[in-house]
N, C-alpha and C. Protein backbone atom coordinates (compact mmCIF):
# COMPACT_ATOMS: atom_id res chain seq x y z
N UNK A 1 82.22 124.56 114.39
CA UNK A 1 83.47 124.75 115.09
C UNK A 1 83.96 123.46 115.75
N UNK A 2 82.86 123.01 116.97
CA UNK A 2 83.91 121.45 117.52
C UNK A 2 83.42 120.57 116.14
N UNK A 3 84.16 119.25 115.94
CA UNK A 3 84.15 118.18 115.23
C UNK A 3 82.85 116.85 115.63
N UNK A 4 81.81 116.97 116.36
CA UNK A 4 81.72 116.37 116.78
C UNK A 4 80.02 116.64 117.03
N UNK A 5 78.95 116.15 117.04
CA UNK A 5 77.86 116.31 117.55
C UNK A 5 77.85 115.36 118.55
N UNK A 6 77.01 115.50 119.49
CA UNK A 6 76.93 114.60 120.64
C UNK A 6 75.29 113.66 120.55
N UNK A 7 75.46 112.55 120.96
CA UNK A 7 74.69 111.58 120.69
C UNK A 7 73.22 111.98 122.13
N UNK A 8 72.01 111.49 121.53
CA UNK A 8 70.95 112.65 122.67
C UNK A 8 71.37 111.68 123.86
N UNK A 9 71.91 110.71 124.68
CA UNK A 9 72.27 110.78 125.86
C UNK A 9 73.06 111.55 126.37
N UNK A 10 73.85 112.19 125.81
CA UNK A 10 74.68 113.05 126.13
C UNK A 10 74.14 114.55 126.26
N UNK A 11 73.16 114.66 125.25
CA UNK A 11 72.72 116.03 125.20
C UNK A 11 71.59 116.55 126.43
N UNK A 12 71.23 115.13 126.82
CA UNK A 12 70.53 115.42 127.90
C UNK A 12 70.90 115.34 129.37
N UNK A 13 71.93 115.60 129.13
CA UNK A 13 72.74 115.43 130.60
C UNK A 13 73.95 116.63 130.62
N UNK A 14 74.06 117.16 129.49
CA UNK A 14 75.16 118.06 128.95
C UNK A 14 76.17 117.83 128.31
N UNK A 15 76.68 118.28 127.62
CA UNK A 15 77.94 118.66 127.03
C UNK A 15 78.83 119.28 127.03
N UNK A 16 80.26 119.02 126.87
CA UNK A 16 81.44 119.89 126.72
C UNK A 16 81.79 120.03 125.64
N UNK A 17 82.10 121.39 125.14
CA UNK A 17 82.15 121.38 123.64
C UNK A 17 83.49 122.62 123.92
N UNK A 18 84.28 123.03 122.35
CA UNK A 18 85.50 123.35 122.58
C UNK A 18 85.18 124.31 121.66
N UNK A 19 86.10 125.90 121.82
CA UNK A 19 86.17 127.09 120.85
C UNK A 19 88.07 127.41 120.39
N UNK A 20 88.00 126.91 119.24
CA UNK A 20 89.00 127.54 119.25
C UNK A 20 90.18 128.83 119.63
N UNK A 21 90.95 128.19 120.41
CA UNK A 21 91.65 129.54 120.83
C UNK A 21 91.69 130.53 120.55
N UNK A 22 92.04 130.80 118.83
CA UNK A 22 92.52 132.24 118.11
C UNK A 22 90.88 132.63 118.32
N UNK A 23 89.54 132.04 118.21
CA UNK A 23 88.74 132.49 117.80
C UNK A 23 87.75 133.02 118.94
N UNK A 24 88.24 132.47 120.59
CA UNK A 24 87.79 132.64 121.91
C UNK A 24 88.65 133.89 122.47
N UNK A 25 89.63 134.29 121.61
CA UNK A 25 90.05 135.06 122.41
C UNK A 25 90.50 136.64 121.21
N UNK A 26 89.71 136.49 120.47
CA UNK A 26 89.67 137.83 119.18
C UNK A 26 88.58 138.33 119.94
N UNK A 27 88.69 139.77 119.82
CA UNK A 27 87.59 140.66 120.18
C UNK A 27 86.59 140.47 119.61
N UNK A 28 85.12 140.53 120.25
CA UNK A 28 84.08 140.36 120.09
C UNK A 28 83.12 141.02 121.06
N UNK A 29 82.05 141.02 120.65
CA UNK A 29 81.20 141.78 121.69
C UNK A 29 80.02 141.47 122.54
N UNK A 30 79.81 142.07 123.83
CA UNK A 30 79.05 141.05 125.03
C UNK A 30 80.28 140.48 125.75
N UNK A 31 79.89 139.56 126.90
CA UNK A 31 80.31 139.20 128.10
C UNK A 31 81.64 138.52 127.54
N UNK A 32 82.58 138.75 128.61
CA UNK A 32 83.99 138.20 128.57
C UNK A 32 84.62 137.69 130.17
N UNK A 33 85.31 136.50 130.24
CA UNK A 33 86.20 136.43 131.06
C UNK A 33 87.59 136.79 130.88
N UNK A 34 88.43 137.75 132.11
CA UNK A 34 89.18 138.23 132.35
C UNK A 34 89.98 137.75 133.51
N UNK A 35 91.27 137.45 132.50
CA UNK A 35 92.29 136.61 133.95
C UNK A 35 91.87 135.51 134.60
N UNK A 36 91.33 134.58 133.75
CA UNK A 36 90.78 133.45 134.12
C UNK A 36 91.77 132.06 134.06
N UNK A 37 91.89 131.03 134.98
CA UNK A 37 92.25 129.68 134.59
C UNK A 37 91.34 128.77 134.12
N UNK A 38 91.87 128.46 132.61
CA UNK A 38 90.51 128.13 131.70
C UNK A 38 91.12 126.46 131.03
N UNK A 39 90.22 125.55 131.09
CA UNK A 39 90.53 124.31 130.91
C UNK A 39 90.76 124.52 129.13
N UNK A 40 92.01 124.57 127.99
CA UNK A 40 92.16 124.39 127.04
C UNK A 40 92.85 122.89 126.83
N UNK A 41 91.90 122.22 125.36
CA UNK A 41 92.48 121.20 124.91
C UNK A 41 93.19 121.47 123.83
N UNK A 42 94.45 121.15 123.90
CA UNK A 42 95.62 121.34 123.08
C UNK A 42 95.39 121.20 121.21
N UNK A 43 94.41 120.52 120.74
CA UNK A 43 94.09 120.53 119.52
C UNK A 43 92.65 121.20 119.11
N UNK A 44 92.13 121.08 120.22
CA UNK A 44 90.27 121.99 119.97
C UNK A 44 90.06 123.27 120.25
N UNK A 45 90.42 123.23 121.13
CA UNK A 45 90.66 125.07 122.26
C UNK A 45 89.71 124.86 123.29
N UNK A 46 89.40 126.37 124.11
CA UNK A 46 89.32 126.42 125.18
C UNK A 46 87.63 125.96 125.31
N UNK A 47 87.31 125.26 126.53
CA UNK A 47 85.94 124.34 127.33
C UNK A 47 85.16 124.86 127.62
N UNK A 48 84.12 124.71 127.27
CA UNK A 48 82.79 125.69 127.44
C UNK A 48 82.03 124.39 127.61
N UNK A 49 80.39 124.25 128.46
CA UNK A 49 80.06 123.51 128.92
C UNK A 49 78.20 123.72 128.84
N UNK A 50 77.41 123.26 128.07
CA UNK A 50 75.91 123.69 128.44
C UNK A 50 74.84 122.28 128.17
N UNK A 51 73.39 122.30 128.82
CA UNK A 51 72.86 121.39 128.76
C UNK A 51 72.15 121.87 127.24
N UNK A 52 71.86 120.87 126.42
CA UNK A 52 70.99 121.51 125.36
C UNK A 52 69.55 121.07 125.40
N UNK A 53 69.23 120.54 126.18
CA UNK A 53 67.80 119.96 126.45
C UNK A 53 67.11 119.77 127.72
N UNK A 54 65.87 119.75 127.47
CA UNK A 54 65.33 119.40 128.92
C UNK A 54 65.01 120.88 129.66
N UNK A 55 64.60 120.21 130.67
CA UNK A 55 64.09 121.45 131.76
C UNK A 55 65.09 122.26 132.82
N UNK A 56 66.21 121.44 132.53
CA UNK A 56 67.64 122.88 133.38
C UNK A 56 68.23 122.81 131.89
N UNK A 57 68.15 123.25 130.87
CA UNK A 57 68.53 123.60 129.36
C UNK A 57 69.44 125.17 129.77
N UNK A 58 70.00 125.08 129.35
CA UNK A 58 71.41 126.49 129.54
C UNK A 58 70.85 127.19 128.70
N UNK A 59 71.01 128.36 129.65
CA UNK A 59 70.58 129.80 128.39
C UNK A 59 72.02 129.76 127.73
N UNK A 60 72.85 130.10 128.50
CA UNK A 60 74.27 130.43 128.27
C UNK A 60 75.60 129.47 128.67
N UNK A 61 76.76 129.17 127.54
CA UNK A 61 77.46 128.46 127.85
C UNK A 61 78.08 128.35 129.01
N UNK A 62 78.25 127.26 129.90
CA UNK A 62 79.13 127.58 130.79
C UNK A 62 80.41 127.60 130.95
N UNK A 63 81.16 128.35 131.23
CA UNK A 63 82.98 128.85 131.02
C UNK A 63 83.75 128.12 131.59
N UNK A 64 84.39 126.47 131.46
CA UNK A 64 85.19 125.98 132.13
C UNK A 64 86.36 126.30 132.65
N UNK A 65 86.46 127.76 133.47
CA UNK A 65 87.17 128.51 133.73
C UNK A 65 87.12 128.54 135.52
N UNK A 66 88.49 129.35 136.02
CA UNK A 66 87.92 129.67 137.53
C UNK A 66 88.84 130.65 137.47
N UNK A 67 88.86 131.36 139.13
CA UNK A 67 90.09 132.29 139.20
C UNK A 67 91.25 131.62 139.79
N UNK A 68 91.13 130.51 140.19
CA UNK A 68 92.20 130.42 141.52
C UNK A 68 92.32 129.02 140.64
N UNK A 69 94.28 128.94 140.56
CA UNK A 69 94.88 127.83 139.79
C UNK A 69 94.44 126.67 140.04
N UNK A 70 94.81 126.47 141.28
CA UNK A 70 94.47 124.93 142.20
C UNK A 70 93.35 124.52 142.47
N UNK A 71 92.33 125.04 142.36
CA UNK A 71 90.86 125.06 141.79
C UNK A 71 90.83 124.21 140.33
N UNK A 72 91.09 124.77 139.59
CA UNK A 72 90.86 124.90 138.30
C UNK A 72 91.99 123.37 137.84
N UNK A 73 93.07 122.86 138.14
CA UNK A 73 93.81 122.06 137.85
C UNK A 73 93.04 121.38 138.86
N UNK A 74 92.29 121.34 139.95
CA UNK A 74 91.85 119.88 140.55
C UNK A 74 90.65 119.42 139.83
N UNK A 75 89.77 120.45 139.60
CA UNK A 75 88.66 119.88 138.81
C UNK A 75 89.00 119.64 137.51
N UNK A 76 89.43 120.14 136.55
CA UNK A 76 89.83 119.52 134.93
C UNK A 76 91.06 118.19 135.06
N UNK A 77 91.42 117.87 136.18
CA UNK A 77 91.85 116.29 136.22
C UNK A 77 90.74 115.48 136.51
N UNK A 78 89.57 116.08 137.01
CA UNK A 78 88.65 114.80 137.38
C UNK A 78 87.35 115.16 135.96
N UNK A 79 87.37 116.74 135.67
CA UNK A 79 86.27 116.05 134.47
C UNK A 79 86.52 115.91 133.42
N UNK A 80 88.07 116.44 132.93
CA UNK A 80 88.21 116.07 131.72
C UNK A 80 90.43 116.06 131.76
N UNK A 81 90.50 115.31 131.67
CA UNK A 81 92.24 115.55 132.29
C UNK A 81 92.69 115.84 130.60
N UNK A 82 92.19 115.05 129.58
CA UNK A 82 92.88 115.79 128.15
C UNK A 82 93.23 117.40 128.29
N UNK A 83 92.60 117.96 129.54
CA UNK A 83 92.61 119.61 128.68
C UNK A 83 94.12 119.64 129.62
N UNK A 84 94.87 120.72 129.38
CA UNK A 84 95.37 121.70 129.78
C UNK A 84 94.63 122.89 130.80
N UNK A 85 95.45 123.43 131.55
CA UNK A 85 95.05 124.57 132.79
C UNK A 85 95.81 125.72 132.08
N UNK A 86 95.31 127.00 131.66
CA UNK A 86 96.17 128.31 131.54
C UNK A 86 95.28 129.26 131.94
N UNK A 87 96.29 130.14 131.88
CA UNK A 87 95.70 131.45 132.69
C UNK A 87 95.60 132.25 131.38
N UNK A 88 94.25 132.87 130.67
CA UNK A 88 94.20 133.33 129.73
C UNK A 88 93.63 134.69 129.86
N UNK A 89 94.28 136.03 129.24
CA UNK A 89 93.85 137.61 129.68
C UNK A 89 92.68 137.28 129.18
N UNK A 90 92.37 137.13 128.30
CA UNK A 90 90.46 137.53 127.98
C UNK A 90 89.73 136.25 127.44
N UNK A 91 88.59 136.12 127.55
CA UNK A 91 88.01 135.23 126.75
C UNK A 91 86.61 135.99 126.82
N UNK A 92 86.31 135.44 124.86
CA UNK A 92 85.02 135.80 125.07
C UNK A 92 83.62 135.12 124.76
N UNK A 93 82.67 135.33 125.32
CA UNK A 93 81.45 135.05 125.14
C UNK A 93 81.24 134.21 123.71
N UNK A 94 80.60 135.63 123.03
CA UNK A 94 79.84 135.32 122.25
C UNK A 94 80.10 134.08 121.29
N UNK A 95 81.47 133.66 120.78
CA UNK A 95 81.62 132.27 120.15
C UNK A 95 81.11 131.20 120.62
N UNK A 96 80.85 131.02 121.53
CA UNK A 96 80.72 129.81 122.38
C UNK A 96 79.27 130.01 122.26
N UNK A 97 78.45 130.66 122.65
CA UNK A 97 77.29 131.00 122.67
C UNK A 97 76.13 130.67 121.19
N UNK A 98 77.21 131.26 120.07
CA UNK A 98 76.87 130.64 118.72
C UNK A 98 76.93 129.48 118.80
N UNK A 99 77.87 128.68 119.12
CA UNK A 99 78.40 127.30 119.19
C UNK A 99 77.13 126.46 120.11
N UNK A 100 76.79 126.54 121.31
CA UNK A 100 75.73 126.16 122.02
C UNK A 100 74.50 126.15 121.12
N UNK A 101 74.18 127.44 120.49
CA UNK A 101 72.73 127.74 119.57
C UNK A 101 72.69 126.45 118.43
N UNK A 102 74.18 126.48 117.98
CA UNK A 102 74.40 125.68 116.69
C UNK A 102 73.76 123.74 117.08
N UNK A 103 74.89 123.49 118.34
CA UNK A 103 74.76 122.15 118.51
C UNK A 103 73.22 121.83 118.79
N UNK A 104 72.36 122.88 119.55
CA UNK A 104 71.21 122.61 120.06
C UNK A 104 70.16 122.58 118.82
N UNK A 105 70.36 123.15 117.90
CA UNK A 105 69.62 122.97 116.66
C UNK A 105 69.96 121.83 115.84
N UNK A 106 71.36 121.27 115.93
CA UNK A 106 71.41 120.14 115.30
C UNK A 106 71.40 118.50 115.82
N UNK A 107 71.36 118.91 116.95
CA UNK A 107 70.33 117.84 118.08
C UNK A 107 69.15 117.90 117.49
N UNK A 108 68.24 119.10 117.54
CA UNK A 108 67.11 118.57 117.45
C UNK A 108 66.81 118.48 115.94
N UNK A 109 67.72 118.28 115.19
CA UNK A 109 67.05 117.96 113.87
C UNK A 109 67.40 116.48 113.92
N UNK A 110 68.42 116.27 114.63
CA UNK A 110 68.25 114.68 115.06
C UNK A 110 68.04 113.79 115.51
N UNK A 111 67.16 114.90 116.43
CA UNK A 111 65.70 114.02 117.66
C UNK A 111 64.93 113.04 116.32
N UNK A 112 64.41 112.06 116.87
CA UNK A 112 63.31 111.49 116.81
C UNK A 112 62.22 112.25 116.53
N UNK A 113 61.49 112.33 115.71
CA UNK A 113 60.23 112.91 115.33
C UNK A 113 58.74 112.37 115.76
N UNK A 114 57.72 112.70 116.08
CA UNK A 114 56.60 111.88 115.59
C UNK A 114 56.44 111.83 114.50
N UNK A 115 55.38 110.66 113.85
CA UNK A 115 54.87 110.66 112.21
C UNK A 115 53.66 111.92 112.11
N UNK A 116 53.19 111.94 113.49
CA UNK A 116 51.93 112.74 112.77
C UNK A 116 52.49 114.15 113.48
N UNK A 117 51.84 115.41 113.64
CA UNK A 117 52.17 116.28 114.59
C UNK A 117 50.97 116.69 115.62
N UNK A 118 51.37 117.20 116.78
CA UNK A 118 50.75 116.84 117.72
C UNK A 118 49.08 116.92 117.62
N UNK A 119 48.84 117.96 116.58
CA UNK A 119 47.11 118.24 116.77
C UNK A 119 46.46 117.16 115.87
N UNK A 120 47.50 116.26 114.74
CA UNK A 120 46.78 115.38 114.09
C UNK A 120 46.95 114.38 115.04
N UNK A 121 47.25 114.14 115.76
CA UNK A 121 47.26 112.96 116.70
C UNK A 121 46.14 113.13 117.74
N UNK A 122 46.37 114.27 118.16
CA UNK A 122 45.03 114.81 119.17
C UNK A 122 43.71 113.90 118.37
N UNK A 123 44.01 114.62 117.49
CA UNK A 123 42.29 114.02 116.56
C UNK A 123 42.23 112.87 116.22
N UNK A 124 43.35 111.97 115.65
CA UNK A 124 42.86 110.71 115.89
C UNK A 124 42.64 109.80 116.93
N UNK A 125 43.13 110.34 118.12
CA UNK A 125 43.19 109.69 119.43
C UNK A 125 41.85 109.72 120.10
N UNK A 126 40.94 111.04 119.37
CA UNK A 126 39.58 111.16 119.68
C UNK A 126 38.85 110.59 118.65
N UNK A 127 39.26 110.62 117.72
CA UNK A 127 38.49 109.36 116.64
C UNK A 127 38.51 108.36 117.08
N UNK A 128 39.70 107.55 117.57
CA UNK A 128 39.82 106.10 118.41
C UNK A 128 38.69 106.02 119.50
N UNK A 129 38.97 106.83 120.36
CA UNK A 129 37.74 107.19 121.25
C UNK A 129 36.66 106.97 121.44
N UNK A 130 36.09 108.37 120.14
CA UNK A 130 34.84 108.01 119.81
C UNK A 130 34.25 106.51 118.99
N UNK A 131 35.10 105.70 118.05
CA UNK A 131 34.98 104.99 117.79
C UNK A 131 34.06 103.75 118.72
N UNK A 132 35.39 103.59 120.36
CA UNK A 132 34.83 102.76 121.10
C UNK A 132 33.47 103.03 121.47
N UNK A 133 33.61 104.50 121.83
CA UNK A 133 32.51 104.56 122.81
C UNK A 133 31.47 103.85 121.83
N UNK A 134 31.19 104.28 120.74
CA UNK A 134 30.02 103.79 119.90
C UNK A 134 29.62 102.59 119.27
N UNK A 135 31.12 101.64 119.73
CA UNK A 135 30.99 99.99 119.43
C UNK A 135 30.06 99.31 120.71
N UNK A 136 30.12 100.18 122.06
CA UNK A 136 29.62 99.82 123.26
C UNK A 136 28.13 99.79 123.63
C-alpha cells in the first residue's frame, strides 16, 4: 500500500506510513475511529504511525488522529506539515494494521543477517575456547 519501505534507522525509531483513503474508510472489521481529526496526505491517504522494532515495538498502529481540531492542526504542522487536517466519520483499523505487519516483515528481511545461526555460532565460539584453553 505506502510506496516506500523505510531504511532500519528509521524503523527503529518509528515510522509514519499512509492508508489510502477509499481503503481506510470502507467497512471492515475490528476497531475504528469515529469523528476523528485525522492527519491525511493529499496523494497517500490518511497517517498511521508504529515502531517496527526493538523493545517499545507497536502491537498496533498508531492513529494520527485526535478529537479536538486545534490539537490536531498544531501537532501535524510540527510532525509532518505535508498532511492535511479533516474531520473524517469513520476510520478503520484493520488496513493499517495489515500495513504495519507487512512493513515489519519486510524490514526484517532486510535486516542484516548473521552468516552462521545462533546455535552454530554458540559451538564454534566454544570450539575457539576450548581450543585455547588446550594451547595453555
Amino acid at each position: 500500500m505506502t510506496d516506500r519501505i523505510p531504511d532500519m534507522r528509521e524503523v527503529m525509531r518509528g515510522t509514519m506510513f499512509f492508508i489510502p483513503l477509499d481503503v481506510a474508510t470502507a467497512p471492515a472489521e475490528g476497531h475504528c475511529f469515529v469523528n476523528r481529526w485525522w492527519a491525511v496526505h493529499p496523494d497517500k491517504g490518511v497517517a498511521f504511525y508504529a515502531t517496527l522494532f526493538g523493545y517499545h515495538r507497536s502491537d498496533e498502529p498508531s492513529p494520527q488522529c485526535h478529537s479536538n481540531e486545534h490539537t490536531a492542526r498544531h501537532l501535524m504542522a510540527s510532525i509532518n506539515p505535508e498532511c492535511e487536517v479533516m474531520l473524517l466519520p469513520v476510520v478503520y483499523q484493520w488496513p493499517a494494521q495489515k500495513e504495519m505487519l507487512r512493513l515489519r516483515k519486510e524490514a526484517a528481511r532486510r535486516a542484516p543477517q548473521p552468516s552462521l545461526p545462533p546455535r552454530k555460532l554458540f559451538q564454534e565460539a566454544n570450539a575457539i575456547l576450548s581450543y585455547d584453553e588446550a594451547q595453555q
